[in-house]
Protein backbone atom coordinates (compact mmCIF):
# COMPACT_ATOMS: atom_id res chain seq x y z
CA UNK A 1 0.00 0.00 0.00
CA UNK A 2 1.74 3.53 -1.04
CA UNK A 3 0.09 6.31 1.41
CA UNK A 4 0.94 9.81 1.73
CA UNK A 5 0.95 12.45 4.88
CA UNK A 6 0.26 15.57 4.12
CA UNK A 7 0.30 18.50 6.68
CA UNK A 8 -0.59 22.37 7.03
CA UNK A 9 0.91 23.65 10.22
CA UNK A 10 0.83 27.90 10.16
CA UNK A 11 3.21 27.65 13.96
CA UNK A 12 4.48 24.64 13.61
CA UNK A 13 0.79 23.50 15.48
CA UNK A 14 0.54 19.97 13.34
CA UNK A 15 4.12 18.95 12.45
CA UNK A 16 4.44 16.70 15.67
CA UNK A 17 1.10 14.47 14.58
CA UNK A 18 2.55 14.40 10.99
CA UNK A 19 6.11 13.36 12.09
CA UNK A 20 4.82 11.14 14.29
CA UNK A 21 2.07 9.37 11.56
CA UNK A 22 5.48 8.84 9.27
CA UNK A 23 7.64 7.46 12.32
CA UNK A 24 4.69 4.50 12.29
CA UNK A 25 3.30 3.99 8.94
CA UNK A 26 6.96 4.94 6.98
CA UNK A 27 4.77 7.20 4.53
CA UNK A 28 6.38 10.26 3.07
CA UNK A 29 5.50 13.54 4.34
CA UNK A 30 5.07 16.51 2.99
CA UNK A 31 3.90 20.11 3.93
CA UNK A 32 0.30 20.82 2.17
CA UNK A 33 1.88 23.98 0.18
CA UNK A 34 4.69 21.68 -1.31
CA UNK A 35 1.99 19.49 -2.51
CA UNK A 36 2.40 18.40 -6.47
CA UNK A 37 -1.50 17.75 -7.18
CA UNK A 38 0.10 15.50 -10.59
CA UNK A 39 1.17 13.09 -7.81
CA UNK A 40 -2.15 12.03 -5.54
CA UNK A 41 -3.08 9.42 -8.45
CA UNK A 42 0.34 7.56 -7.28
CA UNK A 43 -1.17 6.91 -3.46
CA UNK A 44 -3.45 4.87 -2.42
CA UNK A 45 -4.19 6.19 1.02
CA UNK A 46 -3.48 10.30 1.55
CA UNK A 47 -3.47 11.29 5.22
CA UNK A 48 -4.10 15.21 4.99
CA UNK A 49 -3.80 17.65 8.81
CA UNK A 50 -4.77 20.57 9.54
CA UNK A 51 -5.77 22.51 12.61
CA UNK A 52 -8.89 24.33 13.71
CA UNK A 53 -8.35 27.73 14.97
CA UNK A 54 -11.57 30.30 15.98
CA UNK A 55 -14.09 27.59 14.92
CA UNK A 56 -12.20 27.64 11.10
CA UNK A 57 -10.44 24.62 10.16
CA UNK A 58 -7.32 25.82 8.37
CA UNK A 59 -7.02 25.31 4.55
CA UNK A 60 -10.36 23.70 4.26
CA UNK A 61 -10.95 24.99 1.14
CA UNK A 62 -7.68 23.32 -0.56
CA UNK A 63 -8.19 20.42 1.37
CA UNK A 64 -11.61 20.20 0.28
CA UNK A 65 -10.93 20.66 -3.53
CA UNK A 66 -8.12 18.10 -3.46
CA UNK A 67 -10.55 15.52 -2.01
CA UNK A 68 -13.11 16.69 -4.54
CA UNK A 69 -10.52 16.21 -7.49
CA UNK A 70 -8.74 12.99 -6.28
CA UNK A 71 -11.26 10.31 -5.37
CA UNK A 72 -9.63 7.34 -5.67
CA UNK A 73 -7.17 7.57 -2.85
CA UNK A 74 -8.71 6.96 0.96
CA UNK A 75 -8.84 10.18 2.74
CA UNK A 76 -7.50 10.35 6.01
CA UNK A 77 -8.03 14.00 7.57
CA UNK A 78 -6.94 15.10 11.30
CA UNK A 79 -7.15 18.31 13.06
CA UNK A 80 -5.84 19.57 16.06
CA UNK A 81 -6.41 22.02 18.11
CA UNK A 82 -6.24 23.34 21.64
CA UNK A 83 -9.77 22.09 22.89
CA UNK A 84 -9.89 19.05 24.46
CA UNK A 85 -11.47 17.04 21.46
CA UNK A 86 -14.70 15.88 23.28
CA UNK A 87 -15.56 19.36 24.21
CA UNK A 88 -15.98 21.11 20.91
CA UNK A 89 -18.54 20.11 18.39
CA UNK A 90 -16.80 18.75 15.58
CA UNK A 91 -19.38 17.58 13.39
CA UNK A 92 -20.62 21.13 12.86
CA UNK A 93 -17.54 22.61 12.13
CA UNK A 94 -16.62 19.68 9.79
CA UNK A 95 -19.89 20.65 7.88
CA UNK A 96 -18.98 24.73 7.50
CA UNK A 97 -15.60 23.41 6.02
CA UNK A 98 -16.26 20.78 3.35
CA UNK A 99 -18.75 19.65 1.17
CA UNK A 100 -21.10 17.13 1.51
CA UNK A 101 -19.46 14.98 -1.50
CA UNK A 102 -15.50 15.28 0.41
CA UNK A 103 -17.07 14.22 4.17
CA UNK A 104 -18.32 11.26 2.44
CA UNK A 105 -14.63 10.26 0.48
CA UNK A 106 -12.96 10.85 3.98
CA UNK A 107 -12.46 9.61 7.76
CA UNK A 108 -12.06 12.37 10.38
CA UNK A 109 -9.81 12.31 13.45
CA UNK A 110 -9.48 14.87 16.24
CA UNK A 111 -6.48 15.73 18.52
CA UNK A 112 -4.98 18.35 21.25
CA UNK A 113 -2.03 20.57 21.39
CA UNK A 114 -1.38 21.83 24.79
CA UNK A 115 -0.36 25.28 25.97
CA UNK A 116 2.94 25.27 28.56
CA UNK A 117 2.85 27.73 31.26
CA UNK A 118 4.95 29.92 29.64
CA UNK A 119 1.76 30.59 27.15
CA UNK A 120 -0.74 31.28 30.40
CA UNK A 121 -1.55 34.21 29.15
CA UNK A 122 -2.89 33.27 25.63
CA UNK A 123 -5.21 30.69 27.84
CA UNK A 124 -6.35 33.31 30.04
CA UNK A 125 -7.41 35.25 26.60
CA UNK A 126 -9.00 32.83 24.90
CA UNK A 127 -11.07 31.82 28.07
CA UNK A 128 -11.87 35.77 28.81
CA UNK A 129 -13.42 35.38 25.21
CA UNK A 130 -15.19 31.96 25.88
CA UNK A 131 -17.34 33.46 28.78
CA UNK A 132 -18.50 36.03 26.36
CA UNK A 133 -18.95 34.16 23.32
CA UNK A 134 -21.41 31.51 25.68
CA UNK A 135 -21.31 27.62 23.96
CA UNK A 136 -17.29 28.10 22.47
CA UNK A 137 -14.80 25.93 23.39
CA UNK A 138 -11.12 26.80 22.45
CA UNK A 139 -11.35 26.06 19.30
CA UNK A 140 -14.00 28.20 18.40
CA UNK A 141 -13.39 31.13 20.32
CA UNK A 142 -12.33 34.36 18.76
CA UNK A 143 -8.75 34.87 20.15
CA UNK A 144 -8.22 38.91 18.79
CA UNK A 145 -4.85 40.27 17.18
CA UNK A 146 -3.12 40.02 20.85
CA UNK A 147 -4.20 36.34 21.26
CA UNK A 148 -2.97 35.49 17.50
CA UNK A 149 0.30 36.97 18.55
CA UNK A 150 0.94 35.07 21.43
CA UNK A 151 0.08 32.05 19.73
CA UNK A 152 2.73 33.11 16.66
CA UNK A 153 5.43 33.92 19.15
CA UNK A 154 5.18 31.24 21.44
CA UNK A 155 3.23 28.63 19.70
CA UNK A 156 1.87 25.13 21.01
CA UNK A 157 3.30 21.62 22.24
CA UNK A 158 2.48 17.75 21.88
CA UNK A 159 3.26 15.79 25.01
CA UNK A 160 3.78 12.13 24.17
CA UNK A 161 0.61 10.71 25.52
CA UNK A 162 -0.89 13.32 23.25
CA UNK A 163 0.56 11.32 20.70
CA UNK A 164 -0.44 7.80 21.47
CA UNK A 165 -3.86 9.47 20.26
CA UNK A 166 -3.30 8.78 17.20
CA UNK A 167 -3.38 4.59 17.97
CA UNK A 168 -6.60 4.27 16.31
CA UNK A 169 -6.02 6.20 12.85
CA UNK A 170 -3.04 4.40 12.71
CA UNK A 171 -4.76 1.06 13.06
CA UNK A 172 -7.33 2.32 10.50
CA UNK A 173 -4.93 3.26 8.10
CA UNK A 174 -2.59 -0.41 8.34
CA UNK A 175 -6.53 -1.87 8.06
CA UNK A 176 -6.82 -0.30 4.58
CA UNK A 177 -4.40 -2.61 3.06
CA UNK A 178 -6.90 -5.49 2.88
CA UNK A 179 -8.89 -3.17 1.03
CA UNK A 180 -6.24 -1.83 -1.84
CA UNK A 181 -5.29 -3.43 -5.04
């Protein structure tokens, strides 16, 4: 089976999940803006990651049009972000981001970054904004220019454990096999 990781990280946000997909599954990885379209008809399985930032899933749009395009790989897609997963409503962001034909074509996974102490301040933000923006979690909440520049400067973390997430996609993914020429 030839498979594919594919990853949009604006701060570096995504890179660990990616890096760590390619330690276990030995795909090639490759950041979503280096991304050779003429390519995707070589894979058979194309892991794609993104993360979700103010309720927006970044890059959506491309991700959505490759999907669109390139049917005949399996579509893997992951976000993460710095909700805890079961707390924000992923299902309805899912829907704002891609059409109706690409959530059928693809399998959706959901993962954490975590904020050190050093970033406090950026939390403290970001949960100012949740308690007036009632029903956000982290992930949806409007963070302002001050909150985007903490996150820029200082940027986000994986611990380990955070990574041992990923278990089941991989699992999914090596369970594909039986299923590709």
């Amino acid at each position: 089976m030839k498979g594919l990781i594919v990853y949009y990280s604006d701060f570096d946000l995504n890179q660990s999940y990616a890096y760590a997909l390619h330690h276990l599954l030995h795909f090639p990885i490759l950041p979503l803006e280096e991304l050779d379209t003429q390519t995707l008809d070589q894979y058979d399985v194309v892991i794609v990651g993104t993360w979700i930032l103010q309720g927006e899933i970044r890059q959506a749009k491309k991700i959505n049009s490759l999907i669109e395009a390139f049917p005949q790989p399996f579509w893997v897609f992951y976000t993460v972000g710095i909700s805890t997963p079961s707390l924000t409503n992923f299902e309805a962001i899912m829907q704002r981001s891609f059409s109706a034909k690409a959530l059928k074509r693809m399998v959706a996974y959901h993962y954490r970054l975590r904020i050190a102490s050093k970033r406090f301040t950026l939390m403290y933000l970001a949960s100012k904004q949740m308690t007036m923006q009632p029903g956000t979690t982290l992930d949806e909440v409007y963070l302002g220019p001050e909150g985007l520049h903490l996150l820029e400067k200082y940027g986000s973390m994986v611990e380990p454990n955070d990574l041992k997430e990923i278990g089941p996609m991989v699992k999914f993914v090596e369970a594909l096999e039986a299923f590709v020429d």
